[in-house]
C-alpha atoms as a PDB file:
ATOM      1  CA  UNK A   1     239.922 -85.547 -92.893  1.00  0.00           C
ATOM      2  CA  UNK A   2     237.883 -88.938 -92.376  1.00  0.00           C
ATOM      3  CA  UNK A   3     235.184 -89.661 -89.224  1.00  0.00           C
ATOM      4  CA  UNK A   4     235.295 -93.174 -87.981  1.00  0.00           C
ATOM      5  CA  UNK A   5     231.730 -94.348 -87.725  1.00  0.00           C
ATOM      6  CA  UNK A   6     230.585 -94.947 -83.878  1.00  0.00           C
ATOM      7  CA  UNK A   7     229.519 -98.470 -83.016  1.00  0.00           C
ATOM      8  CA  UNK A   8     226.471 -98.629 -81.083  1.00  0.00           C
ATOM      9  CA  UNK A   9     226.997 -99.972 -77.640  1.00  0.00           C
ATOM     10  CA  UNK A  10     224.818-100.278 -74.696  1.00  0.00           C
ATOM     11  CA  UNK A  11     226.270 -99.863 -71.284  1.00  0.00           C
ATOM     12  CA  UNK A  12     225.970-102.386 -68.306  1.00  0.00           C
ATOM     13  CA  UNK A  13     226.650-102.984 -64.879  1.00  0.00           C
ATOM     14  CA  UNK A  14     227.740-106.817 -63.714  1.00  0.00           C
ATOM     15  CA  UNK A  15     227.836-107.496 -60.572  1.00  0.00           C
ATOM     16  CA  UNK A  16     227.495-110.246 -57.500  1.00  0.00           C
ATOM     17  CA  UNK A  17     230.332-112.059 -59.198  1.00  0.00           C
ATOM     18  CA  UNK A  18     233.512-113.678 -56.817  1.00  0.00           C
ATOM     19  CA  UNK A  19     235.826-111.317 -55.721  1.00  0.00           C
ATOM     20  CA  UNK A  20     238.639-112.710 -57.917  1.00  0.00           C
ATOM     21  CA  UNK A  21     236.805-112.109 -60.848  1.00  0.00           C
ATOM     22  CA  UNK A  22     239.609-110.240 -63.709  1.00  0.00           C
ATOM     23  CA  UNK A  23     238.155-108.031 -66.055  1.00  0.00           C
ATOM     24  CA  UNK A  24     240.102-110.276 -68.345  1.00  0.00           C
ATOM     25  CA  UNK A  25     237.894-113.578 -67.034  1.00  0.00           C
ATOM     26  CA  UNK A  26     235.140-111.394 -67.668  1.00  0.00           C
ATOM     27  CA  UNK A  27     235.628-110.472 -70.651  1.00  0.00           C
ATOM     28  CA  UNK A  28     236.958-114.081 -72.347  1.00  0.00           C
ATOM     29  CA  UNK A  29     233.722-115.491 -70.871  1.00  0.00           C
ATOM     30  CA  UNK A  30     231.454-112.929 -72.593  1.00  0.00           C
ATOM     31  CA  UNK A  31     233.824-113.395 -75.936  1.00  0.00           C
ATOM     32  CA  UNK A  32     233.489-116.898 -75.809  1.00  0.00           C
ATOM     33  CA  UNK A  33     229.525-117.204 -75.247  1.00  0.00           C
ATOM     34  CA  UNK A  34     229.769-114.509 -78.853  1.00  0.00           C
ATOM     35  CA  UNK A  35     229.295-111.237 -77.617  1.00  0.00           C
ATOM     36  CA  UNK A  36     231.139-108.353 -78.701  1.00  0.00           C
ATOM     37  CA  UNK A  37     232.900-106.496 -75.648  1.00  0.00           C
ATOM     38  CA  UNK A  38     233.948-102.954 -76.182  1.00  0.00           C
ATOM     39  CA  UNK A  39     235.205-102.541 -72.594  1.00  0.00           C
ATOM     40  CA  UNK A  40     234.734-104.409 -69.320  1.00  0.00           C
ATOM     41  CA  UNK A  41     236.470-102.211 -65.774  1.00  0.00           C
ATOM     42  CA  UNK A  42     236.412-103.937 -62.321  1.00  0.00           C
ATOM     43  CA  UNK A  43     235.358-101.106 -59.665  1.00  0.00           C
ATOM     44  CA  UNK A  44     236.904-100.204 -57.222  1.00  0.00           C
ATOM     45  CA  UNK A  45     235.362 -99.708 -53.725  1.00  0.00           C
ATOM     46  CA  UNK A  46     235.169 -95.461 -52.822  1.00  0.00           C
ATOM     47  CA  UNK A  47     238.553 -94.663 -50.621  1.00  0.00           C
ATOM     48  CA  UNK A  48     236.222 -93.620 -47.674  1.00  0.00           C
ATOM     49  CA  UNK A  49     233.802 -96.711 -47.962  1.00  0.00           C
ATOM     50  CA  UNK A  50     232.032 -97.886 -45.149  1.00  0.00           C
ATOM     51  CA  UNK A  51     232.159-101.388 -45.610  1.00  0.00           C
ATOM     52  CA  UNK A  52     234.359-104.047 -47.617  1.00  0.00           C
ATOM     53  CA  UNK A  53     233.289-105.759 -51.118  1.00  0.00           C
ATOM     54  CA  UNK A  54     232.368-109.077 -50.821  1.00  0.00           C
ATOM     55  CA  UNK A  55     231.888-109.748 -54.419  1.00  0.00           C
ATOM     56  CA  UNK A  56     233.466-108.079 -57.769  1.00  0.00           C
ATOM     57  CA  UNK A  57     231.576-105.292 -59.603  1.00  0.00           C
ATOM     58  CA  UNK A  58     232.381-104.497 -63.595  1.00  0.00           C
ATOM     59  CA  UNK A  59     231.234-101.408 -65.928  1.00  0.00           C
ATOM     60  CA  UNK A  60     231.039-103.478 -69.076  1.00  0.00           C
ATOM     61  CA  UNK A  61     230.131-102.566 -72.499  1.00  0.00           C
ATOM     62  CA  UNK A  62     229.145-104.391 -75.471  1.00  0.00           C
ATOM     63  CA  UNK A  63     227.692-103.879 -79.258  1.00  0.00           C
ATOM     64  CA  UNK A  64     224.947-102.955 -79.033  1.00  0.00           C
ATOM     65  CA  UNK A  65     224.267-105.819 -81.807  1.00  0.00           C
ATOM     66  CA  UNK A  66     225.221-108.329 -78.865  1.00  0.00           C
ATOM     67  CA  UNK A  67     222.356-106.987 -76.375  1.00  0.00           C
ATOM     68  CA  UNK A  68     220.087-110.156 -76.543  1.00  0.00           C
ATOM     69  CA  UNK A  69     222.991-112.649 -75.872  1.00  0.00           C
ATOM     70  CA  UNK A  70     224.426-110.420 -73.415  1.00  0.00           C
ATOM     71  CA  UNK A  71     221.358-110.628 -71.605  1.00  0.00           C
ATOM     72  CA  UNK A  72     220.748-114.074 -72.056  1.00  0.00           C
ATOM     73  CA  UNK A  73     220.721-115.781 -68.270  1.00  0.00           C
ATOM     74  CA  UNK A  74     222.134-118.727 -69.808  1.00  0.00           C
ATOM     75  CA  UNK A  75     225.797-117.333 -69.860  1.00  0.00           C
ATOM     76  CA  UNK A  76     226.055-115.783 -66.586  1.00  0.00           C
ATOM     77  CA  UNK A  77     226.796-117.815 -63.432  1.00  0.00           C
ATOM     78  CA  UNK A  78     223.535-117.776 -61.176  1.00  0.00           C
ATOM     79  CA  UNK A  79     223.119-115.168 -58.841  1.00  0.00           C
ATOM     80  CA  UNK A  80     224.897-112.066 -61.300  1.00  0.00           C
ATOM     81  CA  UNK A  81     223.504-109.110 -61.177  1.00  0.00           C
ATOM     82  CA  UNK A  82     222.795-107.248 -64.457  1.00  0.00           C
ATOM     83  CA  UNK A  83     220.922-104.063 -64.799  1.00  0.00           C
ATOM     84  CA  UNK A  84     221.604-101.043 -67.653  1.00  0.00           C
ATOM     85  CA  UNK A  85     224.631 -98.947 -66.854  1.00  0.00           C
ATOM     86  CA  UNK A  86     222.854 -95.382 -65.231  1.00  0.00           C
ATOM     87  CA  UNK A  87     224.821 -92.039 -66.793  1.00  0.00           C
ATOM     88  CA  UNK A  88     224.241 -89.065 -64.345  1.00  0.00           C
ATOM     89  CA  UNK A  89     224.581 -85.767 -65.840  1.00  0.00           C
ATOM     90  CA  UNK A  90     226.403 -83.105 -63.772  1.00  0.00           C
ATOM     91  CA  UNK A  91     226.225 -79.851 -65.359  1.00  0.00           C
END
């Protein structure tokens, strides 16, 4: 049997971006500007939300060789929001 070495990836959340954003947009524009996306998933507003999105939000990771390009203001339209992804734990 043969392991397939794990990339390292770091784990982000995008948002503030228009509503029509694709994940697909997302992730060409990333691609283009040279970083390496593992995954990029629009969210979804909660069933039982209070309120309606304005503006598209996106779990997006990358290699974790692309982290200073992927947080490089340059590529992102003003006014995104990027902050590290936040894991909670529920044992």
């Amino acid at each position: 049997m043969k392991a397939i070495p794990r990339v390292p990836t770091l784990a982000a959340f995008v948002g503030h971006l228009d509503i029509n954003t694709t994940e697909t947009a997302l992730s060409e524009m990333l691609q283009e500007a040279g970083v390496k996306v593992v995954k990029c998933t629009k969210l979804k507003a909660k069933p039982d939300a209070k309120y309606v999105w304005k503006t598209a939000a996106f779990f997006v990771s990358v290699e974790k060789a692309s982290e200073d390009l992927f947080y490089t203001d340059s590529i992102w339209p003003e006014g995104a929001e990027l902050r590290d992804w936040y894991f909670k734990n529920e044992y």
